[in-house]
PDB file of N, CA and C in Angstrom:
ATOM      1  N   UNK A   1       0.852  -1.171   0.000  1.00  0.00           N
ATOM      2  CA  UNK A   1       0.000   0.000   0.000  1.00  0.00           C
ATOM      3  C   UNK A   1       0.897   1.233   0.000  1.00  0.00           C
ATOM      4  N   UNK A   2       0.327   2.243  -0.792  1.00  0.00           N
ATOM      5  CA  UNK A   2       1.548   3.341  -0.606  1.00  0.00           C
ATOM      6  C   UNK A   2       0.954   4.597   0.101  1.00  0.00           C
ATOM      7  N   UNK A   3       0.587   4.020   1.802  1.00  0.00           N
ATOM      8  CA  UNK A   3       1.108   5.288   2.300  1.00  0.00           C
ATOM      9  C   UNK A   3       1.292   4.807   3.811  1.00  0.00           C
ATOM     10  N   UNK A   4       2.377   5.584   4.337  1.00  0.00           N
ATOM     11  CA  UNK A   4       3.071   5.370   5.526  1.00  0.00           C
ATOM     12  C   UNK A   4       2.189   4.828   6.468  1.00  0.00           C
ATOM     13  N   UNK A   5       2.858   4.300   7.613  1.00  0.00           N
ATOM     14  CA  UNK A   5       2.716   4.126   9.166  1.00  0.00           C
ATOM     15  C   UNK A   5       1.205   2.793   8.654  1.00  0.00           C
ATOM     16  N   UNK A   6       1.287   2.103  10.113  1.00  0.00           N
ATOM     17  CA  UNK A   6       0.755   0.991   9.986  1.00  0.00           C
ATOM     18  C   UNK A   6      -0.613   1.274  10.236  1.00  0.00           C
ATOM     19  N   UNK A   7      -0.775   2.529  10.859  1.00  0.00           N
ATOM     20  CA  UNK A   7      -2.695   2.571  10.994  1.00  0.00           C
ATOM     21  C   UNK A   7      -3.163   2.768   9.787  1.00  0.00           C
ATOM     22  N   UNK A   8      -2.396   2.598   8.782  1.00  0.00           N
ATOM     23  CA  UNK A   8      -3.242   2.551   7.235  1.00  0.00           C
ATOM     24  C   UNK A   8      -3.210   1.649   7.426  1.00  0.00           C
ATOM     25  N   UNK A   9      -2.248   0.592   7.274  1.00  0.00           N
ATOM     26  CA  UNK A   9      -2.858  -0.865   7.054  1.00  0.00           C
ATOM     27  C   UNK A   9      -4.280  -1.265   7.941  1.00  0.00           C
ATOM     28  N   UNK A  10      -4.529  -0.980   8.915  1.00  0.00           N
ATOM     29  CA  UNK A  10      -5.946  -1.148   9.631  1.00  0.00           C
ATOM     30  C   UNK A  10      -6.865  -0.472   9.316  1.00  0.00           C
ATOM     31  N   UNK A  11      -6.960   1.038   9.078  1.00  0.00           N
ATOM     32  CA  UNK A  11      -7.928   1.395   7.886  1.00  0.00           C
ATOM     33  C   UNK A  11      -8.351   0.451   6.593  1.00  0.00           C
ATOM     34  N   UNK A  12      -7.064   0.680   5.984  1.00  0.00           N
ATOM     35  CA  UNK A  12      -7.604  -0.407   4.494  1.00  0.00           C
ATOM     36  C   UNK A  12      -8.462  -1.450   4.775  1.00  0.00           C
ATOM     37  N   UNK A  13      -8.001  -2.421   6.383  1.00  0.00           N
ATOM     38  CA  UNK A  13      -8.567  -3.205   6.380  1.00  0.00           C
ATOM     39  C   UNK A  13      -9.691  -3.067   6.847  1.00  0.00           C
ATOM     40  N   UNK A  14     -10.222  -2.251   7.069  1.00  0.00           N
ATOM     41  CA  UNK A  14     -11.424  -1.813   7.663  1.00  0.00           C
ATOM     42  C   UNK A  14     -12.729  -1.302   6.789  1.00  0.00           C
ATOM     43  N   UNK A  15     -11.732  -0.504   5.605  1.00  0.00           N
ATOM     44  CA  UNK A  15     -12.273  -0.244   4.333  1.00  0.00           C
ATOM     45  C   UNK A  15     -13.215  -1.337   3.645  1.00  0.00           C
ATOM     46  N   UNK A  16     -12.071  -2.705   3.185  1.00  0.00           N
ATOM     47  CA  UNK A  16     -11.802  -3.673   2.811  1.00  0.00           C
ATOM     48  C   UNK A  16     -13.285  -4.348   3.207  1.00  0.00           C
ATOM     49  N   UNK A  17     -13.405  -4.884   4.362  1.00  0.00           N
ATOM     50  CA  UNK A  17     -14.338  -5.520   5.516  1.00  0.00           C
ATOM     51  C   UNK A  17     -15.797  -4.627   4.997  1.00  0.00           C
ATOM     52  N   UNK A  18     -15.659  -3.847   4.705  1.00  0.00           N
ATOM     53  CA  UNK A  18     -16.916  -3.038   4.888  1.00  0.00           C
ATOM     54  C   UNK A  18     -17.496  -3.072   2.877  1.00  0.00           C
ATOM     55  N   UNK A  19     -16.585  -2.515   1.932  1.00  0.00           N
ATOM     56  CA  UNK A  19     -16.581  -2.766   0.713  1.00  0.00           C
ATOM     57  C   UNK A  19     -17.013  -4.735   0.502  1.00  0.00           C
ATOM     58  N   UNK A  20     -16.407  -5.403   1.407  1.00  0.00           N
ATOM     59  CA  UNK A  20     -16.369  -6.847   0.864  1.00  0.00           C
ATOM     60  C   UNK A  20     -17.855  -7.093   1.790  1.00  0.00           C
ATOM     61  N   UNK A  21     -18.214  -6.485   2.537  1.00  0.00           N
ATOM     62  CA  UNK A  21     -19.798  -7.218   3.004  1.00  0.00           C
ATOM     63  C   UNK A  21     -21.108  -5.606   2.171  1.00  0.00           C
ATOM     64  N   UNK A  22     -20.430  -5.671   1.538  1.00  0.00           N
ATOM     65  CA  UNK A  22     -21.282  -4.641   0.138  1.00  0.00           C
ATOM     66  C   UNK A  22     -21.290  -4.944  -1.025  1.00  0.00           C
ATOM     67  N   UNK A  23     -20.727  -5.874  -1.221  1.00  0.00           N
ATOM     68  CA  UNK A  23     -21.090  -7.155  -2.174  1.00  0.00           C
ATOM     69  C   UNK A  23     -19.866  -5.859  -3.151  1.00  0.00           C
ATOM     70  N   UNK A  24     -18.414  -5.106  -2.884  1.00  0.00           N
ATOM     71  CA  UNK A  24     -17.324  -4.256  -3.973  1.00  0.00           C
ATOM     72  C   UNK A  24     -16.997  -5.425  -4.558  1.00  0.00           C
ATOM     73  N   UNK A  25     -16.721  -5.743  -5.390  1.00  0.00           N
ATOM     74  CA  UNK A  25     -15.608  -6.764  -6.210  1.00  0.00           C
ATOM     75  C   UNK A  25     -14.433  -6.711  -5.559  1.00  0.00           C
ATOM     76  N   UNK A  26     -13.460  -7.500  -5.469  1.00  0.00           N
ATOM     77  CA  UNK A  26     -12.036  -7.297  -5.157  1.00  0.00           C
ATOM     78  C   UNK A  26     -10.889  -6.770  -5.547  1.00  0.00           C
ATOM     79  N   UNK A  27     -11.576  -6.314  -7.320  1.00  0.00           N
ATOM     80  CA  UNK A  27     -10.576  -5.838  -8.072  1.00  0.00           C
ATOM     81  C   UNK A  27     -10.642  -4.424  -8.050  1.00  0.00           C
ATOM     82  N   UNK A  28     -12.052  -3.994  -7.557  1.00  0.00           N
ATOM     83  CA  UNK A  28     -12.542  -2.674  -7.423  1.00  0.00           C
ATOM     84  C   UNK A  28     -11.648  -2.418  -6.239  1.00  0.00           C
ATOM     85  N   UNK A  29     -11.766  -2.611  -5.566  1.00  0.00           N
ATOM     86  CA  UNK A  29     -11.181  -2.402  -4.217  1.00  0.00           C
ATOM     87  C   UNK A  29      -9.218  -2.517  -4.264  1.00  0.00           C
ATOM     88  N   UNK A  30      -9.128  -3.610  -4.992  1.00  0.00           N
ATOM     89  CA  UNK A  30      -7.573  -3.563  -5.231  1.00  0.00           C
ATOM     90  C   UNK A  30      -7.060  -2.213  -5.718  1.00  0.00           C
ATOM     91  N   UNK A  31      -8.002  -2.069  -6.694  1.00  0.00           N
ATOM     92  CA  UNK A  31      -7.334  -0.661  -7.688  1.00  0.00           C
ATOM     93  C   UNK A  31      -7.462   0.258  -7.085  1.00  0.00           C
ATOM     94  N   UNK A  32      -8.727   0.292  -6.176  1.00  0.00           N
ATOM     95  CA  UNK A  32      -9.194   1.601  -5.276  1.00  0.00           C
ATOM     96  C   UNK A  32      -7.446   1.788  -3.810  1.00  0.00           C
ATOM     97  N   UNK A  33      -7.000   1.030  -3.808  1.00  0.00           N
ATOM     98  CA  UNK A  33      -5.912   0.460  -2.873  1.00  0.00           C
ATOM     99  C   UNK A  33      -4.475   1.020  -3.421  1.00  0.00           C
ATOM    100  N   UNK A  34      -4.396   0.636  -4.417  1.00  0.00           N
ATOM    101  CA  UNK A  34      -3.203   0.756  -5.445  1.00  0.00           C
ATOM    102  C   UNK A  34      -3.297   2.374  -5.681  1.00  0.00           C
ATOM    103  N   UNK A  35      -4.008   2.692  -5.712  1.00  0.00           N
ATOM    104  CA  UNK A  35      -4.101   4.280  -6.738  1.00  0.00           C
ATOM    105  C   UNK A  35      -4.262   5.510  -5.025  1.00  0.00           C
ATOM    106  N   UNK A  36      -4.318   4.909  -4.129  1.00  0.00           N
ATOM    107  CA  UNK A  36      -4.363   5.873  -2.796  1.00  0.00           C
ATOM    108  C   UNK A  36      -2.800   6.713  -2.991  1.00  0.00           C
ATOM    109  N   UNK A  37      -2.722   7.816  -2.399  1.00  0.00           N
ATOM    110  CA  UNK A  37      -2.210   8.699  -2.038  1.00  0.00           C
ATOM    111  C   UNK A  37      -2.007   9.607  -0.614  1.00  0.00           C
ATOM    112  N   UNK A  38      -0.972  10.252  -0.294  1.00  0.00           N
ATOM    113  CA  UNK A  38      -1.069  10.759   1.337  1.00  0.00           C
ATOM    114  C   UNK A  38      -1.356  12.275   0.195  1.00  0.00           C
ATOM    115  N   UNK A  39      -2.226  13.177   1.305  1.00  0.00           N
ATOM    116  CA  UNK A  39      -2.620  14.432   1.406  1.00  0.00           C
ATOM    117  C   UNK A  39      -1.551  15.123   0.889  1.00  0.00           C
ATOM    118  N   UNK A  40      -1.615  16.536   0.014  1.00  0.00           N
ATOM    119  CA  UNK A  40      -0.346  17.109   0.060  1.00  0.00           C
ATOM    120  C   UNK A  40      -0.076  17.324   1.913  1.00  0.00           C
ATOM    121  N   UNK A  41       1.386  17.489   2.096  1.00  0.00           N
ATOM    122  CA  UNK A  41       2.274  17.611   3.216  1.00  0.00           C
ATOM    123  C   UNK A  41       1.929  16.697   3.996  1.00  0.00           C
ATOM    124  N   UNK A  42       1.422  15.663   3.811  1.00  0.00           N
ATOM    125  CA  UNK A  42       1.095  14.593   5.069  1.00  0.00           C
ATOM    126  C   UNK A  42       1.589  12.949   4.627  1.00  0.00           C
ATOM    127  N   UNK A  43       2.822  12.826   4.891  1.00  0.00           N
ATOM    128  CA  UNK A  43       3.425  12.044   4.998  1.00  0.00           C
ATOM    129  C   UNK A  43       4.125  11.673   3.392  1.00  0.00           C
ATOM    130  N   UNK A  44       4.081  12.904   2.785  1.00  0.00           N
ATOM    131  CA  UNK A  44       4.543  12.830   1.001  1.00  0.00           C
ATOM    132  C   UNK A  44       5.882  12.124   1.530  1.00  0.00           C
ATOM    133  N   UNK A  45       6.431  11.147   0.679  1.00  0.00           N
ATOM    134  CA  UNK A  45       8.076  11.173   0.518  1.00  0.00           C
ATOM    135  C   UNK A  45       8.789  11.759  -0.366  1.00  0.00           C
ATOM    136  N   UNK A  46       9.610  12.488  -0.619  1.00  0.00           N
ATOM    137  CA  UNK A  46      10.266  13.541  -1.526  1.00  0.00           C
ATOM    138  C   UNK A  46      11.632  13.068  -1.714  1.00  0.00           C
ATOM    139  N   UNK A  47      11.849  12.022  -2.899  1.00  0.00           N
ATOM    140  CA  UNK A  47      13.194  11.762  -3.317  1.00  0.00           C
ATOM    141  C   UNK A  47      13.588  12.705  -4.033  1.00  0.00           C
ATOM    142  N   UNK A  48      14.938  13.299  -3.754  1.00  0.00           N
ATOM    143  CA  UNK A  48      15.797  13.835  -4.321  1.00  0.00           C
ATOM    144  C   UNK A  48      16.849  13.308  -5.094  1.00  0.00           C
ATOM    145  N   UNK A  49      17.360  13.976  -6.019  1.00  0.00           N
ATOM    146  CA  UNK A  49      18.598  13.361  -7.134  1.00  0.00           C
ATOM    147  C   UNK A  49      19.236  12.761  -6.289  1.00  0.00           C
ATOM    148  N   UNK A  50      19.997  13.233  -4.860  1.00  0.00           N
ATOM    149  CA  UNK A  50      21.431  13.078  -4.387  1.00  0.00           C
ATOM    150  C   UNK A  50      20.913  11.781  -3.821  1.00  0.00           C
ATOM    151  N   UNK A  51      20.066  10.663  -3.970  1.00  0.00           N
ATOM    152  CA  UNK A  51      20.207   9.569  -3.364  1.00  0.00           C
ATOM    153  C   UNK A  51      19.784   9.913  -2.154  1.00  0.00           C
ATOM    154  N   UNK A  52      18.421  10.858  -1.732  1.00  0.00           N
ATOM    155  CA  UNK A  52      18.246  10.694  -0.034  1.00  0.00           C
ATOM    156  C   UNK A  52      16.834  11.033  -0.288  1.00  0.00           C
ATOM    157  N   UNK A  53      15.816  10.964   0.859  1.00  0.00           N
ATOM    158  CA  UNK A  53      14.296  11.275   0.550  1.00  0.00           C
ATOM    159  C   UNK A  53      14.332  11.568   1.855  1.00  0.00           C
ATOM    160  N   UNK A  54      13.158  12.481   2.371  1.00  0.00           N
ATOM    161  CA  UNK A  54      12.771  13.156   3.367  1.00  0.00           C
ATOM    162  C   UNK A  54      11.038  12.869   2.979  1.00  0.00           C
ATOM    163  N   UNK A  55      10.604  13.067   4.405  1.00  0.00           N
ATOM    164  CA  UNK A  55       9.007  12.830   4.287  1.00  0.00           C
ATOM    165  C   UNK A  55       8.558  13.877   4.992  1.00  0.00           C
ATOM    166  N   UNK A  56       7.647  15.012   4.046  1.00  0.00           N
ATOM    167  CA  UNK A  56       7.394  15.959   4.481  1.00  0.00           C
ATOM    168  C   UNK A  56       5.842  15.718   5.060  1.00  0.00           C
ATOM    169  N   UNK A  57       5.702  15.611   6.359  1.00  0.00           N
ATOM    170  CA  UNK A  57       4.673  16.087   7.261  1.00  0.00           C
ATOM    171  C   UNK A  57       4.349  16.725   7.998  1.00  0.00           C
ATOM    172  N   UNK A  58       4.555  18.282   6.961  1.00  0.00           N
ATOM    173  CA  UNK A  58       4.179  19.311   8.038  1.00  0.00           C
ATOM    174  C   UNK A  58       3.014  19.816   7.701  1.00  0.00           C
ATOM    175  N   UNK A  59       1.772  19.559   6.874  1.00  0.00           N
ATOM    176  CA  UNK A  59       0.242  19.982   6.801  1.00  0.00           C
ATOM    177  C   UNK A  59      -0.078  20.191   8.832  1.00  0.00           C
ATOM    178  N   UNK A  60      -0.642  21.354   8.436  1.00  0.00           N
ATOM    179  CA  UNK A  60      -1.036  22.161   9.834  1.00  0.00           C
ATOM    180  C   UNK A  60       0.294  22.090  10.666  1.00  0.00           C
ATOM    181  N   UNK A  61       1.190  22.847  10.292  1.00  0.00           N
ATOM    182  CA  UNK A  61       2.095  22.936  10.907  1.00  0.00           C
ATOM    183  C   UNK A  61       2.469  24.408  11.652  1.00  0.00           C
ATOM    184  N   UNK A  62       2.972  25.038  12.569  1.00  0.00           N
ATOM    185  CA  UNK A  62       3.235  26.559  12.799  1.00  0.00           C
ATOM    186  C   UNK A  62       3.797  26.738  13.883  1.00  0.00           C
ATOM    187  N   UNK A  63       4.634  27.664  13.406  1.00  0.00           N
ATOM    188  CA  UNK A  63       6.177  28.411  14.293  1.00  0.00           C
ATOM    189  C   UNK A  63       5.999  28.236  15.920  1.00  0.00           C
ATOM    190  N   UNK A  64       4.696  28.444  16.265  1.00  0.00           N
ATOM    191  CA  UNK A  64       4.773  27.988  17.857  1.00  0.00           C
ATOM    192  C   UNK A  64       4.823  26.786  17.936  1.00  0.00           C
ATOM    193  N   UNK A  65       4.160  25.770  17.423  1.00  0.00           N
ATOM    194  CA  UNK A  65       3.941  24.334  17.203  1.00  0.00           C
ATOM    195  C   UNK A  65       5.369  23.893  17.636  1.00  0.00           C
ATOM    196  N   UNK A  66       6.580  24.274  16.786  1.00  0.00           N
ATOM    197  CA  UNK A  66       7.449  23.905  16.779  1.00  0.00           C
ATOM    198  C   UNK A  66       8.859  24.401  17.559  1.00  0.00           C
ATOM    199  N   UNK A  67       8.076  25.402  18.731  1.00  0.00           N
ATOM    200  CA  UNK A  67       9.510  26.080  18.990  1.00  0.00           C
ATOM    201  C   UNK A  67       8.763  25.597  20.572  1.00  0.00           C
ATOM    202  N   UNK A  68       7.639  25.008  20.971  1.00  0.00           N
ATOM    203  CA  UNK A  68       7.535  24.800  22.691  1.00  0.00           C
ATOM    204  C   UNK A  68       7.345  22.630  22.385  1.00  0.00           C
TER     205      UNK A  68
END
């Protein structure tokens, strides 16, 4: 699945559970799975040329937030 941290994986599966007793197909749901995305600034990964990636999650982020 492509997006971070493991409480997606329990969403999806939760998704999943709920689509599969709604009579979704599985392929509907696969593709619906495959094609997810994180929010802009919420958990994007940002590879750079030089061989390094950073994961920008700062959506709702601000200068006090980060200085106490």
């Amino acid at each position: 699945m492509p997006l971070l941290g493991a409480h997606n994986i329990t969403n999806a599966l939760a998704a999943i559970t709920v689509g599969a007793s709604h009579g979704v197909p599985w392929e509907d749901m696969q593709a619906a799975g495959a094609g997810l995305k994180p929010a802009k600034m919420r958990g994007e990964v940002i590879r750079f040329q030089l061989g390094f990636a950073a994961i920008d999650d700062s959506y709702n982020s601000n200068p006090r937030a980060l200085t106490e």
